[in-house]
PDB file of N, CA and C in Angstrom:
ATOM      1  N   UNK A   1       7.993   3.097  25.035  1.00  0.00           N
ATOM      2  CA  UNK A   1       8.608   3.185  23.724  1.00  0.00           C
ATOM      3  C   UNK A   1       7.533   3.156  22.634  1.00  0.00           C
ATOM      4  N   UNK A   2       6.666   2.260  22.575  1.00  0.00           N
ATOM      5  CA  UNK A   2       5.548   2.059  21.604  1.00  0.00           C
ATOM      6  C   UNK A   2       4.713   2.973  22.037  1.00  0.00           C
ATOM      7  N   UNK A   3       4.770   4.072  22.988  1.00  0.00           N
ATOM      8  CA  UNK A   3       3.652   5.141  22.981  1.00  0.00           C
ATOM      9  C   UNK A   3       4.202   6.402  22.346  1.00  0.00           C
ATOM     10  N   UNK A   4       5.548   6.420  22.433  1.00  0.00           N
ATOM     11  CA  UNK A   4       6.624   7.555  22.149  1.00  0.00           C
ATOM     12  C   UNK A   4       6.306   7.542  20.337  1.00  0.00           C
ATOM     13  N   UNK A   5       6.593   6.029  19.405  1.00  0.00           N
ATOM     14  CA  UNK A   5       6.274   5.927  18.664  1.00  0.00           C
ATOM     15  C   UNK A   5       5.004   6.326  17.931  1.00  0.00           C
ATOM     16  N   UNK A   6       3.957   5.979  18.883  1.00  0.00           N
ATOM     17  CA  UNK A   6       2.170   6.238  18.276  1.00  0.00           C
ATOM     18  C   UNK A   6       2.032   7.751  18.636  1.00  0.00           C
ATOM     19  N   UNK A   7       2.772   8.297  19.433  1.00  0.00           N
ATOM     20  CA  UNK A   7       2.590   9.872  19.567  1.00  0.00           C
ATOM     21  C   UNK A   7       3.260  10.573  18.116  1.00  0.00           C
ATOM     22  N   UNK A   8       4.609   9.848  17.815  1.00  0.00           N
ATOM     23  CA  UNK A   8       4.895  10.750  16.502  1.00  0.00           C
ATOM     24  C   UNK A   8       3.920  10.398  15.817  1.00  0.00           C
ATOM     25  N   UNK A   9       3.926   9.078  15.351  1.00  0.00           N
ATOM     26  CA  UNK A   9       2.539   8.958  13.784  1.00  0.00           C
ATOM     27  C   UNK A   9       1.399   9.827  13.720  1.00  0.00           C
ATOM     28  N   UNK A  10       1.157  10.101  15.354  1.00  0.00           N
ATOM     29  CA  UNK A  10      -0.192  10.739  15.431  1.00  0.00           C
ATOM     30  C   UNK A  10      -0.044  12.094  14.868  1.00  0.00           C
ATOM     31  N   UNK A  11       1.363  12.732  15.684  1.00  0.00           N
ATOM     32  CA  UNK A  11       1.494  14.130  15.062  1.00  0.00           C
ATOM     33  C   UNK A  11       2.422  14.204  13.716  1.00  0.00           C
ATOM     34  N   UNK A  12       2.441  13.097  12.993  1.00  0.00           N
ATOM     35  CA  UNK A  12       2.966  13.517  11.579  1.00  0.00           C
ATOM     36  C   UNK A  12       1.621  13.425  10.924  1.00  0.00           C
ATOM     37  N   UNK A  13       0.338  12.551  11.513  1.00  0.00           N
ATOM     38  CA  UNK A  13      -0.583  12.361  10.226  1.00  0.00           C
ATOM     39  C   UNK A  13      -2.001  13.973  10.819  1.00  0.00           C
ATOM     40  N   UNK A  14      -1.616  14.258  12.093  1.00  0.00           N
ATOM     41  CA  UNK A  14      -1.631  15.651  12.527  1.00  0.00           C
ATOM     42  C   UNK A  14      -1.713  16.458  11.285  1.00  0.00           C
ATOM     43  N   UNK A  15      -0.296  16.481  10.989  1.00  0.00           N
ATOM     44  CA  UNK A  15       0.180  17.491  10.579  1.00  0.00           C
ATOM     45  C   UNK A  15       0.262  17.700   8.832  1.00  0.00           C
ATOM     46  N   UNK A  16      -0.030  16.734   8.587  1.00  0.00           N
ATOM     47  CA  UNK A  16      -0.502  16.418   6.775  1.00  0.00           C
ATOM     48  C   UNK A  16      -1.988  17.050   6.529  1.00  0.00           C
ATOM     49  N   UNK A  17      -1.769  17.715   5.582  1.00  0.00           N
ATOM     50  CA  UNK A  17      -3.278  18.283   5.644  1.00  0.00           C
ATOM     51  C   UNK A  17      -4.170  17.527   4.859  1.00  0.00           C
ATOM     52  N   UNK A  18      -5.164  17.869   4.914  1.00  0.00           N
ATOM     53  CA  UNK A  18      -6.425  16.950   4.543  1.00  0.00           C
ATOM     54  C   UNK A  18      -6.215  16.776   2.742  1.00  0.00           C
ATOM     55  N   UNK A  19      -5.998  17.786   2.281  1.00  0.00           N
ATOM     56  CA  UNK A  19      -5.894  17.502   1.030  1.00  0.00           C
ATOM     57  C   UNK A  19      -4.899  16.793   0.513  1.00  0.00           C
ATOM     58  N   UNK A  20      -3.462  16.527   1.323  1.00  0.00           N
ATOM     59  CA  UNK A  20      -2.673  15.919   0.712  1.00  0.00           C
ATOM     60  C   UNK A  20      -3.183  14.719   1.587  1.00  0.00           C
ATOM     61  N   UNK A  21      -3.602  14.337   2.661  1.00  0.00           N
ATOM     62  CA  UNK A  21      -4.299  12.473   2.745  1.00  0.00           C
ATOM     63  C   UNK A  21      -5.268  11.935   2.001  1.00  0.00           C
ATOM     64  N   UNK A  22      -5.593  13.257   1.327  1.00  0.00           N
ATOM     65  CA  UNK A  22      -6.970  12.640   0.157  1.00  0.00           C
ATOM     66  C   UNK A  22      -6.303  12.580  -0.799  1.00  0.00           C
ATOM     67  N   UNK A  23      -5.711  12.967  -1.283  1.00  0.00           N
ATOM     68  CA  UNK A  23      -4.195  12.634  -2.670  1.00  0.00           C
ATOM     69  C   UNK A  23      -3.847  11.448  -2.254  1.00  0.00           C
ATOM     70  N   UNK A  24      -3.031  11.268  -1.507  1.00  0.00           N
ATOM     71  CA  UNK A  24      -2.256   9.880  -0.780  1.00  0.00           C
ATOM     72  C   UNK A  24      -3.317   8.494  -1.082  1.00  0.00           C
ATOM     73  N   UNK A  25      -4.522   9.055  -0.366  1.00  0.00           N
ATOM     74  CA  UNK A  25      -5.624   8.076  -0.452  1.00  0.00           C
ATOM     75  C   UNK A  25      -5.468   7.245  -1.927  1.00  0.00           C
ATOM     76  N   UNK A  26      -6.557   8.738  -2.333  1.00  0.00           N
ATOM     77  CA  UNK A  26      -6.485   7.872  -3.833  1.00  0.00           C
ATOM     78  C   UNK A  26      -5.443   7.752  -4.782  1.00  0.00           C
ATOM     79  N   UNK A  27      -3.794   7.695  -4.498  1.00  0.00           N
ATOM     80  CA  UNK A  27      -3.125   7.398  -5.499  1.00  0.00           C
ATOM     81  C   UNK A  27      -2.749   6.133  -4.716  1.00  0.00           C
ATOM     82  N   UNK A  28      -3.296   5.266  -3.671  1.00  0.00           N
ATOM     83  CA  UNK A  28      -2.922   4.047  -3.135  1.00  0.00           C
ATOM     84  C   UNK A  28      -4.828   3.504  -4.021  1.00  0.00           C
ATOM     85  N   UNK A  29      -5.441   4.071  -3.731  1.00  0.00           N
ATOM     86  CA  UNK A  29      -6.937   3.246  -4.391  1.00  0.00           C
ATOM     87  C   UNK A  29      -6.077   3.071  -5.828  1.00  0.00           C
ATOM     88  N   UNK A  30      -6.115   3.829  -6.669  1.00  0.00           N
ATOM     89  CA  UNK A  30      -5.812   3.255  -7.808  1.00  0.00           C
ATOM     90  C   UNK A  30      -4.591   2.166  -8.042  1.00  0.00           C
ATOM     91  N   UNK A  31      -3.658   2.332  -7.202  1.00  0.00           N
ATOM     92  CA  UNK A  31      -2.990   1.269  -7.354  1.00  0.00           C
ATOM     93  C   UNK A  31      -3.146  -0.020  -6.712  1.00  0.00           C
ATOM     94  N   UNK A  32      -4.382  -0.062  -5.764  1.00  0.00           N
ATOM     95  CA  UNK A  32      -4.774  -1.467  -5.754  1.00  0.00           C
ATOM     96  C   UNK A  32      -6.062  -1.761  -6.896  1.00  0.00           C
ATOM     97  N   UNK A  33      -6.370  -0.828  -7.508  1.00  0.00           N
ATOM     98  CA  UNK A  33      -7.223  -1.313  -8.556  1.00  0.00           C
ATOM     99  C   UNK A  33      -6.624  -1.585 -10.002  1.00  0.00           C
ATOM    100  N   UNK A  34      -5.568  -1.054  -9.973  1.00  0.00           N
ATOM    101  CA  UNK A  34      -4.475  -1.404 -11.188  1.00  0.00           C
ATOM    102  C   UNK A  34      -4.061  -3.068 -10.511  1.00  0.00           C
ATOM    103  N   UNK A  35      -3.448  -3.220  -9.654  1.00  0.00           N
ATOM    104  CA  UNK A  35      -3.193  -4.207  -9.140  1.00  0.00           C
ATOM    105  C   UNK A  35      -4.186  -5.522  -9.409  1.00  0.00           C
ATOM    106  N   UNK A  36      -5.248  -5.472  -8.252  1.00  0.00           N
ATOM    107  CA  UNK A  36      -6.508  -6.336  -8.666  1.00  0.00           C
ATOM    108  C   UNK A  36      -6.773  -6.767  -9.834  1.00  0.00           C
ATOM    109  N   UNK A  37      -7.249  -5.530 -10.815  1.00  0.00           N
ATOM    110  CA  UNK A  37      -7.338  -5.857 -12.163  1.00  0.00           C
ATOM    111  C   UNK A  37      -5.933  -6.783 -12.980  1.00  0.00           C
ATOM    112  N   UNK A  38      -4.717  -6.156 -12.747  1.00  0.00           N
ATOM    113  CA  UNK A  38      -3.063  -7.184 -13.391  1.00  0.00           C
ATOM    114  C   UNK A  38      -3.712  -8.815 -12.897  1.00  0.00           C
ATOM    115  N   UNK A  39      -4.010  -8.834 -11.563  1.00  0.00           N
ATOM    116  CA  UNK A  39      -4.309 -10.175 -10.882  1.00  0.00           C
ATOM    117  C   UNK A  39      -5.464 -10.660 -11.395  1.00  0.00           C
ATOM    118  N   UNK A  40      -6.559  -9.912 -12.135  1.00  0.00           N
ATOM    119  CA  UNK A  40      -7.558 -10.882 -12.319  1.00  0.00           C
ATOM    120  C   UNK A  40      -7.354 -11.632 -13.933  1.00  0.00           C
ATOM    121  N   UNK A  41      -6.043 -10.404 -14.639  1.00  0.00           N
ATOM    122  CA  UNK A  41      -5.909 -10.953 -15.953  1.00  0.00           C
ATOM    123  C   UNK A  41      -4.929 -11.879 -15.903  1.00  0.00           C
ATOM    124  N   UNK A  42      -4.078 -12.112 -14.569  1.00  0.00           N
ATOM    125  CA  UNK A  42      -3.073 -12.880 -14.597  1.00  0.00           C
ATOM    126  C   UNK A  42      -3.755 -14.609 -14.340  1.00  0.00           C
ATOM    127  N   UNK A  43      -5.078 -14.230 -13.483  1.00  0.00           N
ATOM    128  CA  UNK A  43      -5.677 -15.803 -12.984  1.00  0.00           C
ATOM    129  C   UNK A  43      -6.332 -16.011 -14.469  1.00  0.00           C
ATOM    130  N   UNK A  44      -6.823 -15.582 -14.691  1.00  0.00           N
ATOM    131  CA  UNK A  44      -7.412 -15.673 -16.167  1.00  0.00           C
ATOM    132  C   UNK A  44      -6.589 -16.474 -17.467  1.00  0.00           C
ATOM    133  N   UNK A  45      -5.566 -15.505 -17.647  1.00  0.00           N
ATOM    134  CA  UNK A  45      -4.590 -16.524 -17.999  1.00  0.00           C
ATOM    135  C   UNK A  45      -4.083 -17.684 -18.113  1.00  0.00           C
ATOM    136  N   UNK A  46      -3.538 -17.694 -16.519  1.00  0.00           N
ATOM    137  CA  UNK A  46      -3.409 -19.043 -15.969  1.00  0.00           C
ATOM    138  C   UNK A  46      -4.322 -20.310 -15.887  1.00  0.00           C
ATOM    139  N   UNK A  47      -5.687 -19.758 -15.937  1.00  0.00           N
ATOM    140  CA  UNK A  47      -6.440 -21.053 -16.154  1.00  0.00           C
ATOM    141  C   UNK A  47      -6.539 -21.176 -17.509  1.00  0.00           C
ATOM    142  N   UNK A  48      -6.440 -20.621 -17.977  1.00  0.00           N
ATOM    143  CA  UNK A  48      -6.555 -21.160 -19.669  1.00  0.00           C
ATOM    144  C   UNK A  48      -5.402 -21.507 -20.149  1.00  0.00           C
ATOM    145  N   UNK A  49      -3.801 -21.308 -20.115  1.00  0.00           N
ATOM    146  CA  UNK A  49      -3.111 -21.854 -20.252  1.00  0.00           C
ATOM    147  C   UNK A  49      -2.597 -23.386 -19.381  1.00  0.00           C
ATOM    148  N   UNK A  50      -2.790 -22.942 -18.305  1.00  0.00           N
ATOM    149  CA  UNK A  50      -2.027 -24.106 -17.119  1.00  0.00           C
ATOM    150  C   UNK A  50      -2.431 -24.123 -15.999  1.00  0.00           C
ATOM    151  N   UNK A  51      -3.668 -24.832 -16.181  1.00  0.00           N
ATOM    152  CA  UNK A  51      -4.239 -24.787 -14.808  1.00  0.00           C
ATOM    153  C   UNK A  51      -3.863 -25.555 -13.689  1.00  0.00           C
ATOM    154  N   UNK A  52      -2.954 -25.953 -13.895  1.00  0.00           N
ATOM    155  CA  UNK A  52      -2.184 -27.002 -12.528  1.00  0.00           C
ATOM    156  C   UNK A  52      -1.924 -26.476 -11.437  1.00  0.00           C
ATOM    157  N   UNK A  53      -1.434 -25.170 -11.973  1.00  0.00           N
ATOM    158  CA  UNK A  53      -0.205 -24.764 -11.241  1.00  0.00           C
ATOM    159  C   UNK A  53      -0.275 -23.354 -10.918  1.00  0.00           C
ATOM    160  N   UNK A  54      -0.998 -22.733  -9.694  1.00  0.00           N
ATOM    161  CA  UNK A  54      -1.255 -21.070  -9.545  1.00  0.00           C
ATOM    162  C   UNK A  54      -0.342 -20.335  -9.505  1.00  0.00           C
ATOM    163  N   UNK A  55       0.449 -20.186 -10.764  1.00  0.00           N
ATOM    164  CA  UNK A  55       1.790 -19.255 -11.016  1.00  0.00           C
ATOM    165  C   UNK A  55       1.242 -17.971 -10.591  1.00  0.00           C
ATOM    166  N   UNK A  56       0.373 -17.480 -10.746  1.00  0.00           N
ATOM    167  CA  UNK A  56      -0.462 -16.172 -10.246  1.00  0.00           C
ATOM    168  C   UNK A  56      -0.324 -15.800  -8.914  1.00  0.00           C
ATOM    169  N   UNK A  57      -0.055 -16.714  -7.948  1.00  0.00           N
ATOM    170  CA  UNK A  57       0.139 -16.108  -6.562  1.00  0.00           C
ATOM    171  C   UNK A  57       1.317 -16.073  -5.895  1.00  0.00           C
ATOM    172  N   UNK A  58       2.405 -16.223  -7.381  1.00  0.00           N
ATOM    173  CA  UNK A  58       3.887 -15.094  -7.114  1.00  0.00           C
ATOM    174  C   UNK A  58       3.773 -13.838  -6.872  1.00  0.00           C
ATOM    175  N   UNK A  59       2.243 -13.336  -8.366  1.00  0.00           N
ATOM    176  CA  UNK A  59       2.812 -12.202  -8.892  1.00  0.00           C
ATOM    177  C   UNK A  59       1.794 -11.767  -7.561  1.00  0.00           C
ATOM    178  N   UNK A  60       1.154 -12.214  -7.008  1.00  0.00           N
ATOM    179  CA  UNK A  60       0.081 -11.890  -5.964  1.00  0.00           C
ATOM    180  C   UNK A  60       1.192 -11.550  -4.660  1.00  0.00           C
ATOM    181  N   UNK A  61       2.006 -12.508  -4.006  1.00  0.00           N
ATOM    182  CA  UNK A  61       3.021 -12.814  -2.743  1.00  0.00           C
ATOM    183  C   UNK A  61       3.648 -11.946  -3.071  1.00  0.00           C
ATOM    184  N   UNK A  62       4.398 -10.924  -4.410  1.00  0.00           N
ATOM    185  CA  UNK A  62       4.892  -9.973  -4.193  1.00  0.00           C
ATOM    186  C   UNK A  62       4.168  -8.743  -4.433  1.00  0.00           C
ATOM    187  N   UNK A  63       3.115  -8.561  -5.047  1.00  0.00           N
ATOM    188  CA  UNK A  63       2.178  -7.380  -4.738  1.00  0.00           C
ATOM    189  C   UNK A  63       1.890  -6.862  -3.451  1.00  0.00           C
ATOM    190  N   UNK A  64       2.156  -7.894  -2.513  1.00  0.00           N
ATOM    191  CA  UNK A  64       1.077  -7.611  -0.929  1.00  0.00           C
ATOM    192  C   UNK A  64       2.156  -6.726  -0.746  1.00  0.00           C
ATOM    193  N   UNK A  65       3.578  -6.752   0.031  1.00  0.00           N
ATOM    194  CA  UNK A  65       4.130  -5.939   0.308  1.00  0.00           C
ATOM    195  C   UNK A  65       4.120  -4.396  -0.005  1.00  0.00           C
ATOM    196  N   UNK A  66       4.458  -4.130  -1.489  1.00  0.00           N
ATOM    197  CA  UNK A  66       4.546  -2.897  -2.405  1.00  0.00           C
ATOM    198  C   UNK A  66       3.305  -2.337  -1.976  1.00  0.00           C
ATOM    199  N   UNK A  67       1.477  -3.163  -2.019  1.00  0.00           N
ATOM    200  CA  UNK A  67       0.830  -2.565  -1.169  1.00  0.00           C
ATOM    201  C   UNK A  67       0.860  -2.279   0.195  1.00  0.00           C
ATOM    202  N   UNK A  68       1.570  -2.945   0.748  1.00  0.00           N
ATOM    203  CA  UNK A  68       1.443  -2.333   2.516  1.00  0.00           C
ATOM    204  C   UNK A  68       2.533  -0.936   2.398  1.00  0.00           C
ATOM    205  N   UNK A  69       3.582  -1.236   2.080  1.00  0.00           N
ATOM    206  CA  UNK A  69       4.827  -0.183   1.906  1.00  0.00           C
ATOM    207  C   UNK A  69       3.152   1.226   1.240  1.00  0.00           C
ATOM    208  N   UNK A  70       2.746   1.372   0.424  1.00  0.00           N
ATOM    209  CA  UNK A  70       2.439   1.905  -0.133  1.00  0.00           C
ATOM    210  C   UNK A  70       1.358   2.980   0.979  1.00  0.00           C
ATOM    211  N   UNK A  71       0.254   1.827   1.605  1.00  0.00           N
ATOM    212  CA  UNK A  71      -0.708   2.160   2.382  1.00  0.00           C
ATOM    213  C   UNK A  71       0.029   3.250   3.831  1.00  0.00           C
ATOM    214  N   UNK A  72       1.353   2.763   3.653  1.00  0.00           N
ATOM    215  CA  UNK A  72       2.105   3.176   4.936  1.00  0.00           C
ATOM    216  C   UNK A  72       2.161   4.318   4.894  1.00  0.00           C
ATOM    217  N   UNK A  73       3.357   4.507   3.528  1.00  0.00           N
ATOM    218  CA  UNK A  73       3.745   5.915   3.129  1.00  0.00           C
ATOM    219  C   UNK A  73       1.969   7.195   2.621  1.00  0.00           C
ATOM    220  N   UNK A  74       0.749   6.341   2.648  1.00  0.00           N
ATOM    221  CA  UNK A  74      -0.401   7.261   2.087  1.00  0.00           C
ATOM    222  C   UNK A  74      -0.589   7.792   3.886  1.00  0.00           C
ATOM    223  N   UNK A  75      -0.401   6.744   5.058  1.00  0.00           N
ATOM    224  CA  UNK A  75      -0.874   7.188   6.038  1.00  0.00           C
ATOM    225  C   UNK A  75       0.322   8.103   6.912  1.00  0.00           C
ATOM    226  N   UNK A  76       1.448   8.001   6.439  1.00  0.00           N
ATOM    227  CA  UNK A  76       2.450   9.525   7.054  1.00  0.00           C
ATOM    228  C   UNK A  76       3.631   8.494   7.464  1.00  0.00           C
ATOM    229  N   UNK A  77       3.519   7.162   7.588  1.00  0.00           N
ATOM    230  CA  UNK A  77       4.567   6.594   8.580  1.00  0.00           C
ATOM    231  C   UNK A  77       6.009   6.714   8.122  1.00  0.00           C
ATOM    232  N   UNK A  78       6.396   7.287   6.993  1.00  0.00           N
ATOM    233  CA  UNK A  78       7.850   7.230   6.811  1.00  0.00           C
ATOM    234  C   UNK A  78       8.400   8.698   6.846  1.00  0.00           C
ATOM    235  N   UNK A  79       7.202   9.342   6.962  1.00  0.00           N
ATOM    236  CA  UNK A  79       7.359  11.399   7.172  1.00  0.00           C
ATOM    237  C   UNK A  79       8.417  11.118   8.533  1.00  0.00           C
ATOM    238  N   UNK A  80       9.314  12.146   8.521  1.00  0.00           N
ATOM    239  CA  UNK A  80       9.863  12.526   9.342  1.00  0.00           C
ATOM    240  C   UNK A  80       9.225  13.299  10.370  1.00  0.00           C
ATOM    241  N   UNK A  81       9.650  13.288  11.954  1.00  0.00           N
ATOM    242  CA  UNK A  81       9.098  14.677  12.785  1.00  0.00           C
ATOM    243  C   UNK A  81       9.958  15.715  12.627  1.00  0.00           C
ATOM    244  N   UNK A  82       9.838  16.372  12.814  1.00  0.00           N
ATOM    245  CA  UNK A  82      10.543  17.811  11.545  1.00  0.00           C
ATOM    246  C   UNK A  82      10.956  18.576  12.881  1.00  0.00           C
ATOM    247  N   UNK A  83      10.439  18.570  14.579  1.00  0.00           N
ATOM    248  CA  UNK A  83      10.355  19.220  15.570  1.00  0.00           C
ATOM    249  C   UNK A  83      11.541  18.018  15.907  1.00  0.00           C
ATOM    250  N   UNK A  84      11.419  17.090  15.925  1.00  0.00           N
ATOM    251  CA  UNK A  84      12.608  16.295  17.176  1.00  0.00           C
ATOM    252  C   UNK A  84      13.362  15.884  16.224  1.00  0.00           C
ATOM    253  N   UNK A  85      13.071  13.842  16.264  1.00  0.00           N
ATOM    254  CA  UNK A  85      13.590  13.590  15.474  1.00  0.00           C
ATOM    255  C   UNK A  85      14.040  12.598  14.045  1.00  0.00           C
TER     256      UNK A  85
END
């Protein structure tokens, strides 16, 4: 079952051409550098207002996801196989 699986990914990211994984690429780079940067003005913040308390690694605990979802869809995994199914 998990080989049936790694055979589609292989032939959906196959089948993406180079120029659209270099698109994909860098519209996931910039959004972890938009990201990073929100997070470094958000710790920044936070220590100068309230340093008790790292309210910053909400906005961090829900960033990670939106980046993985993100990294997923740059590497083909939610493409359909267009041949089966």
């Amino acid at each position: 079952m998990a080989q049936a699986r790694q055979r589609a990914s292989v032939t959906v990211a196959v089948a993406m051409s180079a120029a659209e994984r270099a698109r994909r690429a860098r519209i996931v780079r910039l959004h972890m550098i938009a990201g990073l940067f929100t997070l470094l003005v958000l710790i920044a913040v936070n220590a100068l207002v309230s340093s008790r308390y790292p309210w910053w690694l909400w906005a961090f605990i829900a960033w990670i996801p939106l980046i993985a979802a993100h990294t997923a869809w740059s590497m083909g995994m939610f493409e359909r196989n267009k041949k089966g199914s």
